[in-house]
PDB file of N, CA and C in Angstrom:
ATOM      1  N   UNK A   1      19.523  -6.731  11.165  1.00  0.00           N
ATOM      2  CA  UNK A   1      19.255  -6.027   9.917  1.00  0.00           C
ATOM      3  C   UNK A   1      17.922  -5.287  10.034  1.00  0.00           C
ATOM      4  N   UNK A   2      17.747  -3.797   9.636  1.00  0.00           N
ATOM      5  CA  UNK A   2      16.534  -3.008   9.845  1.00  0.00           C
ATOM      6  C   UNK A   2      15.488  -3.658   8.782  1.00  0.00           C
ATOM      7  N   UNK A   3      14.479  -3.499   9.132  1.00  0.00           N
ATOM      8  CA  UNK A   3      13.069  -3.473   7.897  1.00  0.00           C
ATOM      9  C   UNK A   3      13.244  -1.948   6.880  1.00  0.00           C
ATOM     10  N   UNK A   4      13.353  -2.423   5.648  1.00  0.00           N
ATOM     11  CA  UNK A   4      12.814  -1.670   4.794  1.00  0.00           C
ATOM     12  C   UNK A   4      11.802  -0.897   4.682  1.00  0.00           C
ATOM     13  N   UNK A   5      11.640   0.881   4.364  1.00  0.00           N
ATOM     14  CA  UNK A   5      10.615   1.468   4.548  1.00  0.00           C
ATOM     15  C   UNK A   5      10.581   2.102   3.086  1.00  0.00           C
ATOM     16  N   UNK A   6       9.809   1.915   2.459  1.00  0.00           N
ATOM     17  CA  UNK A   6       9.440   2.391   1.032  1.00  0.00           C
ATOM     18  C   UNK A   6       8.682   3.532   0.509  1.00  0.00           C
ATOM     19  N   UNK A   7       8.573   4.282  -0.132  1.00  0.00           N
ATOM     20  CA  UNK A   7       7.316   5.492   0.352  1.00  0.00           C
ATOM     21  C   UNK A   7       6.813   5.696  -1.751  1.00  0.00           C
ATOM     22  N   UNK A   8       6.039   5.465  -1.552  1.00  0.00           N
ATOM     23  CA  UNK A   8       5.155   4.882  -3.438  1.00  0.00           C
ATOM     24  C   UNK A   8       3.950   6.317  -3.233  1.00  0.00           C
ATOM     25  N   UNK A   9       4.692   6.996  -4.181  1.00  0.00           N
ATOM     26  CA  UNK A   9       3.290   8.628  -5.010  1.00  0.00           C
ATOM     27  C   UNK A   9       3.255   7.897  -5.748  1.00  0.00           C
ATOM     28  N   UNK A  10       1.177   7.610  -5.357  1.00  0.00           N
ATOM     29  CA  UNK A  10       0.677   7.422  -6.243  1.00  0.00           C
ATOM     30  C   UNK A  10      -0.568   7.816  -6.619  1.00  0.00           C
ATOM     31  N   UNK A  11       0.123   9.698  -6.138  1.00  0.00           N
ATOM     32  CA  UNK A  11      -1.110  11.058  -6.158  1.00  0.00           C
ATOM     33  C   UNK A  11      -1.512  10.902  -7.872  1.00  0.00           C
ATOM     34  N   UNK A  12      -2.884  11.596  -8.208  1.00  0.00           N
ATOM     35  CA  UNK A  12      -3.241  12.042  -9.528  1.00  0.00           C
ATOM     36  C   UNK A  12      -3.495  10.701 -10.372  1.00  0.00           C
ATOM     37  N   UNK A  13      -2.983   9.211 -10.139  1.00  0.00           N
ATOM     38  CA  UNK A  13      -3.276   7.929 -10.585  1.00  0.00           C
ATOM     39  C   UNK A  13      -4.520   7.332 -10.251  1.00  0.00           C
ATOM     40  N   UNK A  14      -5.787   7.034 -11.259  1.00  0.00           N
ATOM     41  CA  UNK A  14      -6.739   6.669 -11.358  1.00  0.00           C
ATOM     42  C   UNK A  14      -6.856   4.797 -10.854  1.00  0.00           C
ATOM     43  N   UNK A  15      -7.933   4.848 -10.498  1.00  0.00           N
ATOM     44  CA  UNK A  15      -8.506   3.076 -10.906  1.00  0.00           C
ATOM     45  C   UNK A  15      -8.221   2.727 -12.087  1.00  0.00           C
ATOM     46  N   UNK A  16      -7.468   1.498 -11.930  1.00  0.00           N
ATOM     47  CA  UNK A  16      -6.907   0.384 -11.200  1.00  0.00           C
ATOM     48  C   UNK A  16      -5.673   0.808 -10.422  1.00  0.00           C
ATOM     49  N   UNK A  17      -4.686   2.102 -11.737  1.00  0.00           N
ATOM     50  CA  UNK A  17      -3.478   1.890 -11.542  1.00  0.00           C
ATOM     51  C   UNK A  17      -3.068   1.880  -9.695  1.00  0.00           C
ATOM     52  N   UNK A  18      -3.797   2.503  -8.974  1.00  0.00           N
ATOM     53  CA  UNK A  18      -2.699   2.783  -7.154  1.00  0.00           C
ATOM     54  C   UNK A  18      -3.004   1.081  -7.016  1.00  0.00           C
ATOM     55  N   UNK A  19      -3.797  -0.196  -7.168  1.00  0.00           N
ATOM     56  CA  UNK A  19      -3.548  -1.140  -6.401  1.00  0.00           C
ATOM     57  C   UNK A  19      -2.731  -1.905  -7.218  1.00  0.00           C
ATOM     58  N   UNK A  20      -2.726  -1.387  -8.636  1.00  0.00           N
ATOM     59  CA  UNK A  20      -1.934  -2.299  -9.009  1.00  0.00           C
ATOM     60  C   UNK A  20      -0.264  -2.025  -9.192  1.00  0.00           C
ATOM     61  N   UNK A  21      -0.207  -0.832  -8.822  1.00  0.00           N
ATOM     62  CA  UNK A  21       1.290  -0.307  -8.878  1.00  0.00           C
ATOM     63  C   UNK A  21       1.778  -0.869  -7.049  1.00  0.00           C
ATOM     64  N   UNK A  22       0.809  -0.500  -6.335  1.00  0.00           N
ATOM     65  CA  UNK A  22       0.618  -1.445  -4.463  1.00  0.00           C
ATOM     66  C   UNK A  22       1.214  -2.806  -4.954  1.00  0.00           C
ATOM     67  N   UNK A  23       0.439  -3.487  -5.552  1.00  0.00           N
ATOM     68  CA  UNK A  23       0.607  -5.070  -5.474  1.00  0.00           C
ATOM     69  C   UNK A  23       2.226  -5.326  -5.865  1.00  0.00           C
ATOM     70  N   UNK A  24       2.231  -5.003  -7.128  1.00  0.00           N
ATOM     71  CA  UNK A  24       3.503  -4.597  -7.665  1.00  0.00           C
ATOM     72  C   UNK A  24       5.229  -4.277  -6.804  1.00  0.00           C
ATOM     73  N   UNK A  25       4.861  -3.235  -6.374  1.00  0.00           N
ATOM     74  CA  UNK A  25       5.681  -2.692  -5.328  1.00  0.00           C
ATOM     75  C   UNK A  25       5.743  -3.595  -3.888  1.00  0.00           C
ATOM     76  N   UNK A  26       4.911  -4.721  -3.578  1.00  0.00           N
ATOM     77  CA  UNK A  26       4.704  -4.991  -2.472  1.00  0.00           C
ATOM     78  C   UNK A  26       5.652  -6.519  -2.919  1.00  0.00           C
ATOM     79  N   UNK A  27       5.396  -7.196  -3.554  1.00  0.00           N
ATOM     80  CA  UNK A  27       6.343  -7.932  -4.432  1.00  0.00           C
ATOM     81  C   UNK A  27       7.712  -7.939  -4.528  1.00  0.00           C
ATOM     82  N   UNK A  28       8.200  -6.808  -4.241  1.00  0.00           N
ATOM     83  CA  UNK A  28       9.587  -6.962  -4.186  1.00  0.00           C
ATOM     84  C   UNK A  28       9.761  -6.490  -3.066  1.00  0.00           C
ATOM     85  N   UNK A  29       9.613  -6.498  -2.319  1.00  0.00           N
ATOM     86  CA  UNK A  29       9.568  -6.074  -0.675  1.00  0.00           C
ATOM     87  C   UNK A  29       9.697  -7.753   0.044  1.00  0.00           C
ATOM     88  N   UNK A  30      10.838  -7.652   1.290  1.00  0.00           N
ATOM     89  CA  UNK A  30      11.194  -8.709   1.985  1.00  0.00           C
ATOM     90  C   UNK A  30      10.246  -8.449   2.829  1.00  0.00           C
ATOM     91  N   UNK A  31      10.021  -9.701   3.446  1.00  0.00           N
ATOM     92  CA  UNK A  31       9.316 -10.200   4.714  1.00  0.00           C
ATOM     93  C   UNK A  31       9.515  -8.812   5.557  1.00  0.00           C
ATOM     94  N   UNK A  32       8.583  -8.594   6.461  1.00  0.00           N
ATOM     95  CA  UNK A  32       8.886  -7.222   7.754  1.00  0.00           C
ATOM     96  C   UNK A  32       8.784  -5.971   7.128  1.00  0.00           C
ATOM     97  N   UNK A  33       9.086  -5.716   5.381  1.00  0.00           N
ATOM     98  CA  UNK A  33       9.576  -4.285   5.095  1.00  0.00           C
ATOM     99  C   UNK A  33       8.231  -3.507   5.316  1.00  0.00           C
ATOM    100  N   UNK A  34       8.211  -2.341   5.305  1.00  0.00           N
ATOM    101  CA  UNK A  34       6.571  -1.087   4.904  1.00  0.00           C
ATOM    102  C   UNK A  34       6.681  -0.977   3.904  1.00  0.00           C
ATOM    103  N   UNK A  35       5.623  -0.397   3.351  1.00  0.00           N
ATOM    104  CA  UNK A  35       5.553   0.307   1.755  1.00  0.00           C
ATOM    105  C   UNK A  35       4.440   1.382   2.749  1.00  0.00           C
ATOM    106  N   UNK A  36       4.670   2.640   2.099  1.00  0.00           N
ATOM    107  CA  UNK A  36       3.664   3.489   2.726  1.00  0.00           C
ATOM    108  C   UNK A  36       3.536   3.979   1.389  1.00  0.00           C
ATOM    109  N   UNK A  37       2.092   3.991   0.771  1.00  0.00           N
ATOM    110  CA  UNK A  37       1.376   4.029  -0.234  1.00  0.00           C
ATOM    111  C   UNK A  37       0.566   5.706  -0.255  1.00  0.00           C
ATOM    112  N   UNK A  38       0.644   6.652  -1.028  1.00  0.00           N
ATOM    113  CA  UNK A  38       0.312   7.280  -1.141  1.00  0.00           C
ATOM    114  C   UNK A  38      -0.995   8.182  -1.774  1.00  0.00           C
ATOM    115  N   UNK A  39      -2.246   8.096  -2.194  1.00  0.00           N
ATOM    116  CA  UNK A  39      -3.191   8.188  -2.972  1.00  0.00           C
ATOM    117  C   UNK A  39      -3.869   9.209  -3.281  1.00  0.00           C
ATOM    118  N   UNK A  40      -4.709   9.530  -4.172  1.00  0.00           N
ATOM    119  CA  UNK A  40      -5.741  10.441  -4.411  1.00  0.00           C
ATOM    120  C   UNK A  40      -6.741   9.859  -4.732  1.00  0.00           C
ATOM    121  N   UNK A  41      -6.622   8.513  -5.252  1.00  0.00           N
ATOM    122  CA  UNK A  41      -8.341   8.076  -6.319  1.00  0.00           C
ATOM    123  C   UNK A  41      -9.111   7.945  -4.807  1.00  0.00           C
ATOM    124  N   UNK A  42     -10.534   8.297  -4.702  1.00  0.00           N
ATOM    125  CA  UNK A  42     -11.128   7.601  -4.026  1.00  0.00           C
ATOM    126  C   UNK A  42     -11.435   6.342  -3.847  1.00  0.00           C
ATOM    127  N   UNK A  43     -11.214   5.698  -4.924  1.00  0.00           N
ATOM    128  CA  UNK A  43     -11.916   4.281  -4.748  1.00  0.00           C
ATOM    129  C   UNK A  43     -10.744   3.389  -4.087  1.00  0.00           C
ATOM    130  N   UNK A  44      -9.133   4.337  -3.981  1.00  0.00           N
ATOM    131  CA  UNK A  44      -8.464   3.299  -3.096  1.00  0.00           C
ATOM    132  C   UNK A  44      -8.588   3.179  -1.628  1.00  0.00           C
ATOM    133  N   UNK A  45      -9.135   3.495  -1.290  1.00  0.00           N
ATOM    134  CA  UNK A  45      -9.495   3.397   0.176  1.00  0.00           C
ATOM    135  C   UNK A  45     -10.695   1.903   0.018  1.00  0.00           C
ATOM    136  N   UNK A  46     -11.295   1.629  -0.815  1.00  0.00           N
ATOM    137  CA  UNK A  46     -11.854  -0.081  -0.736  1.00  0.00           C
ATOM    138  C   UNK A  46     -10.777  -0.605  -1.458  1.00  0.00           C
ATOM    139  N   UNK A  47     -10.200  -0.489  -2.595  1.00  0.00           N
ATOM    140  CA  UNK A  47      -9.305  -1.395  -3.325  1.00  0.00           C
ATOM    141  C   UNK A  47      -8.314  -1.738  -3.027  1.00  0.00           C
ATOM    142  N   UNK A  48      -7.645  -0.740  -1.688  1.00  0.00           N
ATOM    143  CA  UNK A  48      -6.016  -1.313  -1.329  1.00  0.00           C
ATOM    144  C   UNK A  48      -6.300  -2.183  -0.173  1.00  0.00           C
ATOM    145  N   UNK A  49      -7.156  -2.238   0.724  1.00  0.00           N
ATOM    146  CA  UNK A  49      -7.667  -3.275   1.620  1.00  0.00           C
ATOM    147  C   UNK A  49      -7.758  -4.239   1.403  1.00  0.00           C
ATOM    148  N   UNK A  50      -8.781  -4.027   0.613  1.00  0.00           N
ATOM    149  CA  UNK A  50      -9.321  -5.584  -0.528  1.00  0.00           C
ATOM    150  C   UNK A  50      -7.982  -6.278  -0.919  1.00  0.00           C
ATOM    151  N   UNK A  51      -7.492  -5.486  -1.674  1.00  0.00           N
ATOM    152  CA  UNK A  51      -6.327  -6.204  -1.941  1.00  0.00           C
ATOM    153  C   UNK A  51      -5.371  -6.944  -0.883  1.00  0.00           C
ATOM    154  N   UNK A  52      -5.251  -6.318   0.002  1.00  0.00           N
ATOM    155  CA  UNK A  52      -4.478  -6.598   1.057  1.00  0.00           C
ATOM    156  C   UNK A  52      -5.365  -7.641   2.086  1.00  0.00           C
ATOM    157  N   UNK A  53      -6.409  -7.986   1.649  1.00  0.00           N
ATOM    158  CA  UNK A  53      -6.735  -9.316   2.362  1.00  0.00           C
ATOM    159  C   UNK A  53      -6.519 -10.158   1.161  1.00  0.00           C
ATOM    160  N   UNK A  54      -6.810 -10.068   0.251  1.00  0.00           N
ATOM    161  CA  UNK A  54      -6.213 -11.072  -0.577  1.00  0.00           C
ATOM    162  C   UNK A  54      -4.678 -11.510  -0.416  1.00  0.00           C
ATOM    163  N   UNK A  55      -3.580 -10.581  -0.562  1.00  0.00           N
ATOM    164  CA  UNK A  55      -1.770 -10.931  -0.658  1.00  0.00           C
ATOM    165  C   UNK A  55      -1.932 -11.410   0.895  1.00  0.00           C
ATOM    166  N   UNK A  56      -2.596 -11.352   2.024  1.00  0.00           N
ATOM    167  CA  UNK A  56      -2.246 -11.336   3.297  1.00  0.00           C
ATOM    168  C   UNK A  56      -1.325 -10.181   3.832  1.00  0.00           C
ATOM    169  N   UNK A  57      -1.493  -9.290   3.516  1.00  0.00           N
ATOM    170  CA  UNK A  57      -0.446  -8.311   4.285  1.00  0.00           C
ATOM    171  C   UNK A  57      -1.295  -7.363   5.117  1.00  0.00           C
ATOM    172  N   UNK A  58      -0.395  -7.108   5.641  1.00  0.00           N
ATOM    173  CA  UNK A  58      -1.005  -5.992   6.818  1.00  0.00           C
ATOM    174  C   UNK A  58      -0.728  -4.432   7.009  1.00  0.00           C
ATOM    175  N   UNK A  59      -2.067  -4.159   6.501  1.00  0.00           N
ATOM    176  CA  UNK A  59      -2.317  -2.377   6.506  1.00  0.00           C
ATOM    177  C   UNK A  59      -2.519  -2.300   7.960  1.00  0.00           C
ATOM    178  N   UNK A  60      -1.170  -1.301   8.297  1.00  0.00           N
ATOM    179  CA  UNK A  60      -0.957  -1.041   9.759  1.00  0.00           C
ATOM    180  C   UNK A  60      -1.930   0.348  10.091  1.00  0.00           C
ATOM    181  N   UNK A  61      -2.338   0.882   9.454  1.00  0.00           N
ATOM    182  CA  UNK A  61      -2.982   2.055   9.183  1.00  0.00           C
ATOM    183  C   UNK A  61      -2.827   3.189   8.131  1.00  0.00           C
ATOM    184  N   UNK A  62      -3.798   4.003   8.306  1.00  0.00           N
ATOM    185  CA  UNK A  62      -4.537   4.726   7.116  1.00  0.00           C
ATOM    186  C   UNK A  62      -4.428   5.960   7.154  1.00  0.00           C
ATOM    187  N   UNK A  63      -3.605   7.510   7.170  1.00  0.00           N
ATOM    188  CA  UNK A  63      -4.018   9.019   7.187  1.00  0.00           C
ATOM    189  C   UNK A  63      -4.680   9.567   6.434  1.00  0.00           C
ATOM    190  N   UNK A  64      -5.545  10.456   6.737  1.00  0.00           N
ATOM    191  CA  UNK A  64      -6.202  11.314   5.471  1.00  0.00           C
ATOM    192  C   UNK A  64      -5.333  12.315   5.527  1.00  0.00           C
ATOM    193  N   UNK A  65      -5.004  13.475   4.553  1.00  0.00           N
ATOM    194  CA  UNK A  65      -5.042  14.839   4.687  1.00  0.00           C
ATOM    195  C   UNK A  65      -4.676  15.554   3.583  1.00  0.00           C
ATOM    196  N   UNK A  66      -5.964  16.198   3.330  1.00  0.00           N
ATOM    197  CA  UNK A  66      -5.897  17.420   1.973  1.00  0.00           C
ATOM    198  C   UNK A  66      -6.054  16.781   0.691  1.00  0.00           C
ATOM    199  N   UNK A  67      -7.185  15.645   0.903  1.00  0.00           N
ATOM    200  CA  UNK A  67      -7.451  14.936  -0.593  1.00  0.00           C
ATOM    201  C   UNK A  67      -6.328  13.470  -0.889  1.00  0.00           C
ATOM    202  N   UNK A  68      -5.482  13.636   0.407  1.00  0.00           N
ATOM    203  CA  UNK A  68      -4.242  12.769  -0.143  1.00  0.00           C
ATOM    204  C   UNK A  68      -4.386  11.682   1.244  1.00  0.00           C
ATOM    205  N   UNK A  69      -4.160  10.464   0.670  1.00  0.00           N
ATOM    206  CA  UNK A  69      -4.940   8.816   2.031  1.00  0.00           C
ATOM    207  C   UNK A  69      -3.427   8.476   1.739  1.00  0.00           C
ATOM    208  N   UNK A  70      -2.626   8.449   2.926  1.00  0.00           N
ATOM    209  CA  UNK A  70      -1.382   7.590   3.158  1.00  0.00           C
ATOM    210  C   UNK A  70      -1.961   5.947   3.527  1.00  0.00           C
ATOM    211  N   UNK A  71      -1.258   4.941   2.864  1.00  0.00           N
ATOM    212  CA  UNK A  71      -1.647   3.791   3.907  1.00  0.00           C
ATOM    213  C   UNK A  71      -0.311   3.208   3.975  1.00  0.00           C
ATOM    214  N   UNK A  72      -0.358   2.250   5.487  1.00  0.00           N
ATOM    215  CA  UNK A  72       1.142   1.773   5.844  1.00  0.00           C
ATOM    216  C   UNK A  72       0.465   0.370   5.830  1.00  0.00           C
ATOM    217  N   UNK A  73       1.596  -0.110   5.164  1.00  0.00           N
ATOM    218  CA  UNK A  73       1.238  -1.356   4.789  1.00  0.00           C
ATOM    219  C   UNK A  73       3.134  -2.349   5.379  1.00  0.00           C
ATOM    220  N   UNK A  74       2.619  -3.175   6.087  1.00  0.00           N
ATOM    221  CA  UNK A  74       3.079  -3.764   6.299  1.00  0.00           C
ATOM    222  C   UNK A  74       3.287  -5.376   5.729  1.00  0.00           C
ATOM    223  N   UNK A  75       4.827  -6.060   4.532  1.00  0.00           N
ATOM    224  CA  UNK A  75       5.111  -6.787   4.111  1.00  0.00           C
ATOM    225  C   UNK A  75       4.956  -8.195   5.039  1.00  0.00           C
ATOM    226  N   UNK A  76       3.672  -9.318   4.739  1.00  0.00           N
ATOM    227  CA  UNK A  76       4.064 -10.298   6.120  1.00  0.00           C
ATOM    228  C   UNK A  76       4.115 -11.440   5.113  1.00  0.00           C
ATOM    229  N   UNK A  77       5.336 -12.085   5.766  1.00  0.00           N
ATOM    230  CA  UNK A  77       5.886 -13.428   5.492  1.00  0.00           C
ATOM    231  C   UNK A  77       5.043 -14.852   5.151  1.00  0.00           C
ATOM    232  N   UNK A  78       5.135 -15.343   4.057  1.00  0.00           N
ATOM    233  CA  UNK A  78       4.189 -15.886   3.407  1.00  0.00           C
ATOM    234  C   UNK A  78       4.076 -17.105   3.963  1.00  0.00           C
ATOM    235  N   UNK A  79       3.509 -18.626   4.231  1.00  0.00           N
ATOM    236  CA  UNK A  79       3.486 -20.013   4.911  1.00  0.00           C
ATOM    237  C   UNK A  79       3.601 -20.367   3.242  1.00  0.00           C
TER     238      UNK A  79
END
């Protein structure tokens, strides 16, 4: 069975809403799936990390381009 790949605009959305619409969205995602997260606020580039050491998941990496921060976030299986 493939991993799930998800893709979340969450251009023009201020602090809090991109980590908390992230957390949200990451929640219903099985073990293995991506969510590739889309942004404009600046401040998500500390807040979706942060967050993501908190849930334990793994931001596989980060793009910039043209005001807009992709991050790939990878769903990992909870103990």
């Amino acid at each position: 069975m493939a991993d799930t790949s998800i893709c979340l605009d969450l251009i023009g959305l201020k602090c809090p809403l991109p980590v908390l619409r992230t957390r949200k969205a990451l929640r219903k995602l099985a073990d293995g799936d991506r969510l590739d997260v889309a942004c404009t606020d600046p401040l998500a580039v500390i807040d979706i990390p942060h967050m993501l050491r908190e849930t334990g998941d793994r931001l596989e990496g980060v793009e910039e381009k043209d005001d807009v921060v992709t991050f790939r976030i990878r769903r990992v299986k909870k103990a």
